[in-house]
Protein backbone atom coordinates (compact mmCIF):
# COMPACT_ATOMS: atom_id res chain seq x y z
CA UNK A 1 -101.81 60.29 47.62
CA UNK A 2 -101.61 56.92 48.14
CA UNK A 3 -101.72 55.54 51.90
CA UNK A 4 -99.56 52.24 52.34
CA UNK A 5 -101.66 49.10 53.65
CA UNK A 6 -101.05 48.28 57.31
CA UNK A 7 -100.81 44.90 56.22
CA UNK A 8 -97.49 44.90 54.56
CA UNK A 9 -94.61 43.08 55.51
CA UNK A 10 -92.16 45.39 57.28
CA UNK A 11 -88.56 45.28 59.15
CA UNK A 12 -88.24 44.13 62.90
CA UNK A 13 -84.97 42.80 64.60
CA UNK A 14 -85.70 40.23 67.07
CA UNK A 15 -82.49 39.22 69.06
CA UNK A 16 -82.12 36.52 72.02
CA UNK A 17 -81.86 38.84 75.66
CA UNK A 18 -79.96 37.14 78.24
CA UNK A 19 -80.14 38.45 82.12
CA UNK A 20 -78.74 36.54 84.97
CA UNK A 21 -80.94 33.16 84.86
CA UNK A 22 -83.02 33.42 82.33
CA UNK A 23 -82.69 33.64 78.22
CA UNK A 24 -85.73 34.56 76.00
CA UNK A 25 -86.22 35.72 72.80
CA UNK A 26 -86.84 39.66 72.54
CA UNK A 27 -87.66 42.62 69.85
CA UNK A 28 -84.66 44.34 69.35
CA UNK A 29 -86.58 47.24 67.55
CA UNK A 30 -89.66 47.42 64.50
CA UNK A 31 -88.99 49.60 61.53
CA UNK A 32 -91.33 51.93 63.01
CA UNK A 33 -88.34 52.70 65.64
CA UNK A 34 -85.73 53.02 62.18
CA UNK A 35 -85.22 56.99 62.01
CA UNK A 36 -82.30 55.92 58.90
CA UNK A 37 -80.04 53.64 57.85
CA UNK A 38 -76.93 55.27 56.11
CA UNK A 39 -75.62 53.34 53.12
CA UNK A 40 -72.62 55.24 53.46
CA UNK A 41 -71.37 54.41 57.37
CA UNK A 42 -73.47 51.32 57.82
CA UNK A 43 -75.22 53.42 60.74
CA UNK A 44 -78.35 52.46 62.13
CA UNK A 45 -80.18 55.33 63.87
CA UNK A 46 -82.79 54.20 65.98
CA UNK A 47 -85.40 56.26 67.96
CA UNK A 48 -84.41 55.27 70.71
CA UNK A 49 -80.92 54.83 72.67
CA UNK A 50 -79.66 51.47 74.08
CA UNK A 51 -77.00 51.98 76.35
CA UNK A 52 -73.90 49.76 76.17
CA UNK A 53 -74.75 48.82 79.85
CA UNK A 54 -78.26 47.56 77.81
CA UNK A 55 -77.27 46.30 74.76
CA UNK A 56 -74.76 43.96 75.91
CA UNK A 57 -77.62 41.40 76.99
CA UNK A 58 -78.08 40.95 73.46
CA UNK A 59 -77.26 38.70 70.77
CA UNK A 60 -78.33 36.54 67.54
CA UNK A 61 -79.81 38.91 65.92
CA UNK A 62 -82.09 38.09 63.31
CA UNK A 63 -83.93 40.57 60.46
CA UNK A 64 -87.01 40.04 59.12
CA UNK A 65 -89.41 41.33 56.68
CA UNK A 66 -92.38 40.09 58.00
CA UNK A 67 -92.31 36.31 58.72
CA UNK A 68 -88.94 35.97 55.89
CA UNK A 69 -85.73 36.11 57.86
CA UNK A 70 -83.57 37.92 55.97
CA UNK A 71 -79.88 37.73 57.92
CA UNK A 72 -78.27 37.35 60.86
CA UNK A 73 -76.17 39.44 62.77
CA UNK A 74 -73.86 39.00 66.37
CA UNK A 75 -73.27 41.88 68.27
CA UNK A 76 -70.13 43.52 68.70
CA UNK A 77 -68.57 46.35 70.87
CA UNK A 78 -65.53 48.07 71.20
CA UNK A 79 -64.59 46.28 74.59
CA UNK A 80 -64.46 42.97 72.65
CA UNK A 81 -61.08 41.11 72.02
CA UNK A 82 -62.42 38.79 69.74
CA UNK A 83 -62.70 38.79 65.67
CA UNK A 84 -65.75 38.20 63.96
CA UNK A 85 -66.01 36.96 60.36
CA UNK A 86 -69.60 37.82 59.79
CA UNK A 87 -72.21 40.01 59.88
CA UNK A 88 -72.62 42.31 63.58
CA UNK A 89 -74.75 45.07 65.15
CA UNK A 90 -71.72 47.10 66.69
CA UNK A 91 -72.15 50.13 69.20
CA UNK A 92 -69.05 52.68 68.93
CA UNK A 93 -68.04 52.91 72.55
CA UNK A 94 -66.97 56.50 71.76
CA UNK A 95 -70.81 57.85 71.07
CA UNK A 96 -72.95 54.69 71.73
CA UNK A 97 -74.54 54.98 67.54
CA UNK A 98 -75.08 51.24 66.06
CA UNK A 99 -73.52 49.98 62.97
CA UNK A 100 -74.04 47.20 60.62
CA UNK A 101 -71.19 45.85 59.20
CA UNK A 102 -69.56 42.67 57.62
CA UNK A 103 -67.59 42.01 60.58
CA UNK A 104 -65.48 43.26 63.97
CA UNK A 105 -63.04 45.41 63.92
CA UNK A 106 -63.41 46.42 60.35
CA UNK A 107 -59.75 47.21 60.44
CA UNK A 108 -58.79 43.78 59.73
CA UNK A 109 -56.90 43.42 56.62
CA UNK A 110 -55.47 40.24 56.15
CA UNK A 111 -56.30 37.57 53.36
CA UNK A 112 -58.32 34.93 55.26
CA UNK A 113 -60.63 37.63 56.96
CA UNK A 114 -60.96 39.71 54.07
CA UNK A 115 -61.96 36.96 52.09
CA UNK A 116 -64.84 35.28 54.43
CA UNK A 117 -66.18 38.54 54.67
CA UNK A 118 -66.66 38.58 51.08
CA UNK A 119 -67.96 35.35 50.87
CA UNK A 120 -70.87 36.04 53.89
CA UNK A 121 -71.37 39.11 52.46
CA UNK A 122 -72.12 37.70 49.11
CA UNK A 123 -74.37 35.02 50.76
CA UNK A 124 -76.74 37.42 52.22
CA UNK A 125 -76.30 40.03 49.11
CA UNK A 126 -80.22 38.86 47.79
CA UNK A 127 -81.66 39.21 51.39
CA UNK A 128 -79.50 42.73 51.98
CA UNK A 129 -80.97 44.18 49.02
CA UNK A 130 -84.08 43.62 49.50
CA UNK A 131 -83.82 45.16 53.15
CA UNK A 132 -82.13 48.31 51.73
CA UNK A 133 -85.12 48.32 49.42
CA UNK A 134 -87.91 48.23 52.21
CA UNK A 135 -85.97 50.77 53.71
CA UNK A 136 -85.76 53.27 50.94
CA UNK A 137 -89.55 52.52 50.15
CA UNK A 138 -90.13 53.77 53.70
CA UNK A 139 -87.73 57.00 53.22
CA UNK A 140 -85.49 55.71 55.81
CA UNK A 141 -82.18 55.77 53.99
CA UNK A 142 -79.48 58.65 54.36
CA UNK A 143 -76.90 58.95 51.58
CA UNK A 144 -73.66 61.25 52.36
């Protein structure tokens, strides 16, 4: 069996954490703390929980493979009035599981949305696919 170099490029999430006075760039989590992504829901198990109380400190989150950013993503939860066209991490106020999807809420249907989402999501398609890739190289992705 072959053992996979410690060396290789893998997936972190670094995101900007902002408490009270002070603002500094943070680790969301390291692939090592993936347990699956599912291609299916867009969900994003980690092993461990972040709390909405947690999470909401937050924000510009990058991905990276390595030293390559591969995408960015805002964050998004359920408490939010506002739309976002792009990519965001969202927590589900109703069990506190992370998504990835092309934009908050993903109930929006209406032309002008519908179509920037597109368009994002067919900037970052190149970057996306080669994070699904690392990810199903590593065993972390769940199919339905």
């Amino acid at each position: 069996m072959k053992r996979e170099q410690t060396n290789v490029a893998q997936i972190k999430c670094k995101a900007t954490f902002t408490n009270d006075k002070f603002t500094k760039d943070s680790t969301f989590f390291t692939e090592a703390e993936i347990e699956y992504f599912d291609t299916t829901t867009n969900e994003l198990k980690l092993n461990k929980v972040c709390t909405n109380q947690e999470i909401i400190h937050f924000n510009d989150f990058v991905f990276y493979i390595g030293t390559d950013s591969l995408f960015k993503a805002r964050l998004a939860v359920d408490q939010m009035s506002s739309i976002i066209n792009d990519l965001v991490i969202h927590q589900s106020a109703e069990n506190g599981n992370l998504f990835i999807e092309d934009g908050y809420p993903m109930w929006i249907d209406n032309l002008g949305a519908t179509t920037l989402r597109a368009q994002n999501k067919d900037k970052r398609a190149a970057n996306w696919k080669k994070f699904i890739e690392r990810l199903a190289k590593t065993g972390k992705i769940k199919k339905q």
